[in-house]
N, C-alpha and C. Protein backbone atom coordinates (compact mmCIF):
# COMPACT_ATOMS: atom_id res chain seq x y z
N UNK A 1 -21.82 -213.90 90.02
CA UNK A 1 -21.73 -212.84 89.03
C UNK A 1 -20.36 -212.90 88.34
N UNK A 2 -20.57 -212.83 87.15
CA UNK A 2 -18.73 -213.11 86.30
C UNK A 2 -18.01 -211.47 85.99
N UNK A 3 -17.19 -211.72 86.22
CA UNK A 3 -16.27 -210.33 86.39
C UNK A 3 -15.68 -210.15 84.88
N UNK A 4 -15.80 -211.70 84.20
CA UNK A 4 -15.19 -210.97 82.69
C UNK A 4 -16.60 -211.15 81.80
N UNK A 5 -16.34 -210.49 80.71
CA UNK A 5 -17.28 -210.19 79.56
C UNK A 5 -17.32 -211.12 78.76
N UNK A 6 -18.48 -212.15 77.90
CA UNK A 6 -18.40 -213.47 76.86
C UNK A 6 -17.54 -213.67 76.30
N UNK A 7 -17.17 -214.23 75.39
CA UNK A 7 -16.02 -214.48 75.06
C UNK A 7 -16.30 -214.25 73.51
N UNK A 8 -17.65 -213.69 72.73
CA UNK A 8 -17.93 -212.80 71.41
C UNK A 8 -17.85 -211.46 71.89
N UNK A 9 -17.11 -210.65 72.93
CA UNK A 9 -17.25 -209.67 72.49
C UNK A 9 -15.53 -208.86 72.87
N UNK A 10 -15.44 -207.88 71.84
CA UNK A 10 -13.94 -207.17 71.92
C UNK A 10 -14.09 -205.84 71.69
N UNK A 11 -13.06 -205.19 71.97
CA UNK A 11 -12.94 -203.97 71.89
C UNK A 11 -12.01 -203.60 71.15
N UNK A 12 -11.93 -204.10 70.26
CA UNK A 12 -10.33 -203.60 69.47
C UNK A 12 -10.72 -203.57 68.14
N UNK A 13 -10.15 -203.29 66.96
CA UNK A 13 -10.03 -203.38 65.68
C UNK A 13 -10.82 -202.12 65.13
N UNK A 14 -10.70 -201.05 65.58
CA UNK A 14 -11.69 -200.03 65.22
C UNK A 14 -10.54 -199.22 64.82
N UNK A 15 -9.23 -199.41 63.97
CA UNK A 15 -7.99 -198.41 63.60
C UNK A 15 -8.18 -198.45 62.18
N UNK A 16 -7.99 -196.89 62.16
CA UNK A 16 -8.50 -195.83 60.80
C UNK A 16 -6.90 -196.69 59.91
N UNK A 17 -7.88 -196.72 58.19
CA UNK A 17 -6.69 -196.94 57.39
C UNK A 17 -6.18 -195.47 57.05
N UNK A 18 -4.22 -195.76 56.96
CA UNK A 18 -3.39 -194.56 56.87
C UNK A 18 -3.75 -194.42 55.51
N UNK A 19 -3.64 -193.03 55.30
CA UNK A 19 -3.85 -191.92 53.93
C UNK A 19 -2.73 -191.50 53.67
N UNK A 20 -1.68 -192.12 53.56
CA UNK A 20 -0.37 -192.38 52.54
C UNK A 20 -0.01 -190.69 51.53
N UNK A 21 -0.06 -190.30 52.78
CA UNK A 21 0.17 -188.09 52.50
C UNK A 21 1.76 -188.42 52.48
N UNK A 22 2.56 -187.27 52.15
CA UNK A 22 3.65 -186.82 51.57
C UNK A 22 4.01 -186.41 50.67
N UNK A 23 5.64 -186.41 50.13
CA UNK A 23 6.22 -185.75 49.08
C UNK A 23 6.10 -187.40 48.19
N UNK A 24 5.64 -187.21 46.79
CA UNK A 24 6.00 -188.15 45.75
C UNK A 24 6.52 -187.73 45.20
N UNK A 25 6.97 -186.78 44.50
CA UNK A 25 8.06 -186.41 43.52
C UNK A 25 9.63 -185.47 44.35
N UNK A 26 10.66 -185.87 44.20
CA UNK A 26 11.30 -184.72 44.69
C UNK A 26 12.16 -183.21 43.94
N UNK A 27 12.83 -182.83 44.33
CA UNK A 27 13.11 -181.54 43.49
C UNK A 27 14.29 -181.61 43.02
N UNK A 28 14.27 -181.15 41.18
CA UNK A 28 14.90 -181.52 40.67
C UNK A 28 14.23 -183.39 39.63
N UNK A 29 13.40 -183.47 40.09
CA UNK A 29 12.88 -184.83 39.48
C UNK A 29 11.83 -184.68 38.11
N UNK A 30 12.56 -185.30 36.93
CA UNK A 30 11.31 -185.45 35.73
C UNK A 30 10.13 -185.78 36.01
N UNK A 31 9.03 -184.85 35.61
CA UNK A 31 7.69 -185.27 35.94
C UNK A 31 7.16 -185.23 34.50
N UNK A 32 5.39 -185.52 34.41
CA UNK A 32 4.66 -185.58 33.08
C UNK A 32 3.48 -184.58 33.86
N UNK A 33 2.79 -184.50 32.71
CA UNK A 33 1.62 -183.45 33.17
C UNK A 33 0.17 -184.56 33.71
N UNK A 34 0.19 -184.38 35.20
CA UNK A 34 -0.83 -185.07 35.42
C UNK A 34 -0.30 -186.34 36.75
N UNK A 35 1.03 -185.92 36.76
CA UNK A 35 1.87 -186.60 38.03
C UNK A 35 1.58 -186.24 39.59
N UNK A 36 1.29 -186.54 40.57
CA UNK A 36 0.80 -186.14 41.93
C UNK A 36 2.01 -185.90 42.28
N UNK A 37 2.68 -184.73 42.62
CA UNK A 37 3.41 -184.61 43.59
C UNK A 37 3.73 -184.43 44.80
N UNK A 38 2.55 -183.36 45.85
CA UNK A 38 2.26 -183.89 47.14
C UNK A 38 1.05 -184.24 47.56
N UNK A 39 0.56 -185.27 48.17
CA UNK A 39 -0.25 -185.81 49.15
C UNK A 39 -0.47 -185.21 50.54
N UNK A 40 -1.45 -184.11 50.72
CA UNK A 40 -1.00 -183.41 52.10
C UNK A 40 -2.58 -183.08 52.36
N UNK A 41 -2.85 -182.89 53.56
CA UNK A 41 -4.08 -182.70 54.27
C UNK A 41 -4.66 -181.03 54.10
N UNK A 42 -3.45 -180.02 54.29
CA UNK A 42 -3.71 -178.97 54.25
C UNK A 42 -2.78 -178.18 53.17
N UNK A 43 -2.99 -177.03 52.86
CA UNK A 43 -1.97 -176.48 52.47
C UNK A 43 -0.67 -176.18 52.99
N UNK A 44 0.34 -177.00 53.15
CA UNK A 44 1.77 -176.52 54.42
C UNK A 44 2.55 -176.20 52.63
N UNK A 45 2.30 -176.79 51.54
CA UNK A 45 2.97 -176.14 50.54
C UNK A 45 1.96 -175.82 49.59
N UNK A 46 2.17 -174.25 48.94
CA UNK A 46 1.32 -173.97 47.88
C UNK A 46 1.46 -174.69 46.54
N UNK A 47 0.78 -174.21 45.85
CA UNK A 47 1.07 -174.44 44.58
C UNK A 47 1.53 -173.43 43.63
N UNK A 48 2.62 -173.19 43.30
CA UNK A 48 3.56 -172.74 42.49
C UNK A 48 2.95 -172.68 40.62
N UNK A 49 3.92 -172.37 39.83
CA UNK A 49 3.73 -171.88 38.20
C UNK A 49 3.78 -173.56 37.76
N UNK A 50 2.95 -173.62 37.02
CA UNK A 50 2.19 -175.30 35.91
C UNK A 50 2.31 -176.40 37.44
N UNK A 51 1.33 -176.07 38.39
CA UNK A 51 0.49 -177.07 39.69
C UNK A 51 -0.35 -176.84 39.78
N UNK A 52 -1.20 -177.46 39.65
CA UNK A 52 -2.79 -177.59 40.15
C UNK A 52 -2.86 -178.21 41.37
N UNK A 53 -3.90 -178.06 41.99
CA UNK A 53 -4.47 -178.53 43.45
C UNK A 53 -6.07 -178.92 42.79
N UNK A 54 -5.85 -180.15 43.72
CA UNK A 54 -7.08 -180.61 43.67
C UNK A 54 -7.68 -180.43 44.88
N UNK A 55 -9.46 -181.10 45.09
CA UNK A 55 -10.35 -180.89 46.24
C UNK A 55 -9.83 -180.90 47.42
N UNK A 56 -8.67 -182.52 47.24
CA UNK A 56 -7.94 -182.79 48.69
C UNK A 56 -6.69 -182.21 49.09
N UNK A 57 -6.48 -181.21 48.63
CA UNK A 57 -5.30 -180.38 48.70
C UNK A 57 -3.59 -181.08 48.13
N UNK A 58 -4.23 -181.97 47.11
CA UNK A 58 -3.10 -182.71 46.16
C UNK A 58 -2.78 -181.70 45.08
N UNK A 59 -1.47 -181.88 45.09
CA UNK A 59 -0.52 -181.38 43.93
C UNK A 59 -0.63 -181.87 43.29
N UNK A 60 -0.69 -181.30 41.77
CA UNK A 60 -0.13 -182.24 40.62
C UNK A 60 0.80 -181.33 39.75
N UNK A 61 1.32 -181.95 38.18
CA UNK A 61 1.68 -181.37 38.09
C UNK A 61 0.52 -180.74 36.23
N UNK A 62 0.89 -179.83 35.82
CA UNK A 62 -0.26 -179.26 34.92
C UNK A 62 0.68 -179.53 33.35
N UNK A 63 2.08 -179.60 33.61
CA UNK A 63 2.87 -179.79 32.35
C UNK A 63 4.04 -180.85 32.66
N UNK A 64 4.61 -180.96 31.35
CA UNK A 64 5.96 -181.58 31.93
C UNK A 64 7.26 -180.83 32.33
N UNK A 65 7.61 -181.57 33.10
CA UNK A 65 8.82 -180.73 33.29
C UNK A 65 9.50 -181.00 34.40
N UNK A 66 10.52 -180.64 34.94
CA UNK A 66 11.06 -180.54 36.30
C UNK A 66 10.47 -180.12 37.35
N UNK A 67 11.08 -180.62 38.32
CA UNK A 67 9.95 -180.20 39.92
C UNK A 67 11.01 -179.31 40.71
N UNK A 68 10.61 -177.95 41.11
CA UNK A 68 11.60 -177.12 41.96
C UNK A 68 10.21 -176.86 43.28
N UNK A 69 10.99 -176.88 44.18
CA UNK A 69 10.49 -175.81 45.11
C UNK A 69 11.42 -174.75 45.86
N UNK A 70 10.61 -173.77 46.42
CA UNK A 70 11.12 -172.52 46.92
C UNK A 70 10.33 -172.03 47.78
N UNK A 71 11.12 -171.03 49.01
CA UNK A 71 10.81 -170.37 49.85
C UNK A 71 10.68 -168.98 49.83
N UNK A 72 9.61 -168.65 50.21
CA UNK A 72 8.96 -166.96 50.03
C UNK A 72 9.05 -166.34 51.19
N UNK A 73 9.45 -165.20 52.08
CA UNK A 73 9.26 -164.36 52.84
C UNK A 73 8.13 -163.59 52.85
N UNK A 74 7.02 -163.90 53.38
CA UNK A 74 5.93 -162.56 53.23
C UNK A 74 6.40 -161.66 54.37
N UNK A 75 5.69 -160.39 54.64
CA UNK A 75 5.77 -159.33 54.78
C UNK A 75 5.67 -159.58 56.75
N UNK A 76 5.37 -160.17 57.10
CA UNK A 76 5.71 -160.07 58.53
C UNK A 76 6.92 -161.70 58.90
N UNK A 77 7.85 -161.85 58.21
CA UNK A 77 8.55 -162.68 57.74
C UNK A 77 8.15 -163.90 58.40
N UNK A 78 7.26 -164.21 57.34
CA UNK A 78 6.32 -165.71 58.04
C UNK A 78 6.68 -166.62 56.53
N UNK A 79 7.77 -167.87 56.50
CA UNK A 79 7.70 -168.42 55.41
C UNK A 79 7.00 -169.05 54.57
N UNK A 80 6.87 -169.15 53.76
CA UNK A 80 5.78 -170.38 53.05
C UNK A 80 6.67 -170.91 51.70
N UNK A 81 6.16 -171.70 51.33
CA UNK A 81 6.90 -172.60 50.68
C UNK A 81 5.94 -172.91 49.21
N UNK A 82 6.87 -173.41 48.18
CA UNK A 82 6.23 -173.44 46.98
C UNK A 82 6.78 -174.60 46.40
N UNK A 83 5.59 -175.36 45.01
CA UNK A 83 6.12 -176.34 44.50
C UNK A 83 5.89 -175.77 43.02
N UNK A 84 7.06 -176.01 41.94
CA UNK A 84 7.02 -175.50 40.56
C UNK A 84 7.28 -176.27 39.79
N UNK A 85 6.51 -176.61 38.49
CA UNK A 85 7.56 -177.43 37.31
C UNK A 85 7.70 -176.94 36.29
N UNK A 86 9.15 -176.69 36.11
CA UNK A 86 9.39 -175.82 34.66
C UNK A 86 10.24 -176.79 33.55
C-alpha cells in the first residue's frame, strides 16, 4: 500500500487574486472629476461634498478640485472620517 499520493495530484494554488483597496489620491492632491480616490471594501471613510460612491464602496471624485479629508465627532463621540474635493 503507498503512503504518498500520484504524482498528478496537489494541493496548492487555490490563492485568491489581491483587490488592490486603499488610498489613491492623497490630501491636498489635484484631482479631475471622475478620479478614484479610495478603493475600500466597506465604508471606514464616507463620502464627503463633490464624492460619489460607487456599488463597491469606491470613491471618486464628482468635480475637479483638491482632495481634503476630515474628522467628525458624532454624538456618542464615535469618529468617522470624510473625503472632500473642493
Amino acid at each position: 500500500m503507498a503512503h504518498k499520493k500520484g504524482a498528478g495530484s496537489t494541493k496548492n494554488g487555490r490563492d485568491s487574486n489581491s483587490k488592490r483597496l486603499g488610498l489613491k489620491k492623497i490630501g491636498g492632491e489635484i484631482v479631475t472629476a471622475g478620479n478614484i480616490l479610495i478603493r475600500q471594501q466597506s465604508f471606514q471613510i464616507k463620502p464627503g461634498q463633490n464624492v460619489g460612491a460607487g456599488k463597491d464602496n469606491t470613491l471618486f471624485a464628482l468635480q475637479n478640485g483638491t482632495v481634503n479629508f476630515k474628522k467628525q465627532l458624532t454624538k456618542n463621540n464615535k469618529k468617522i472620517q470624510f473625503v472632500e474635493v473642493f
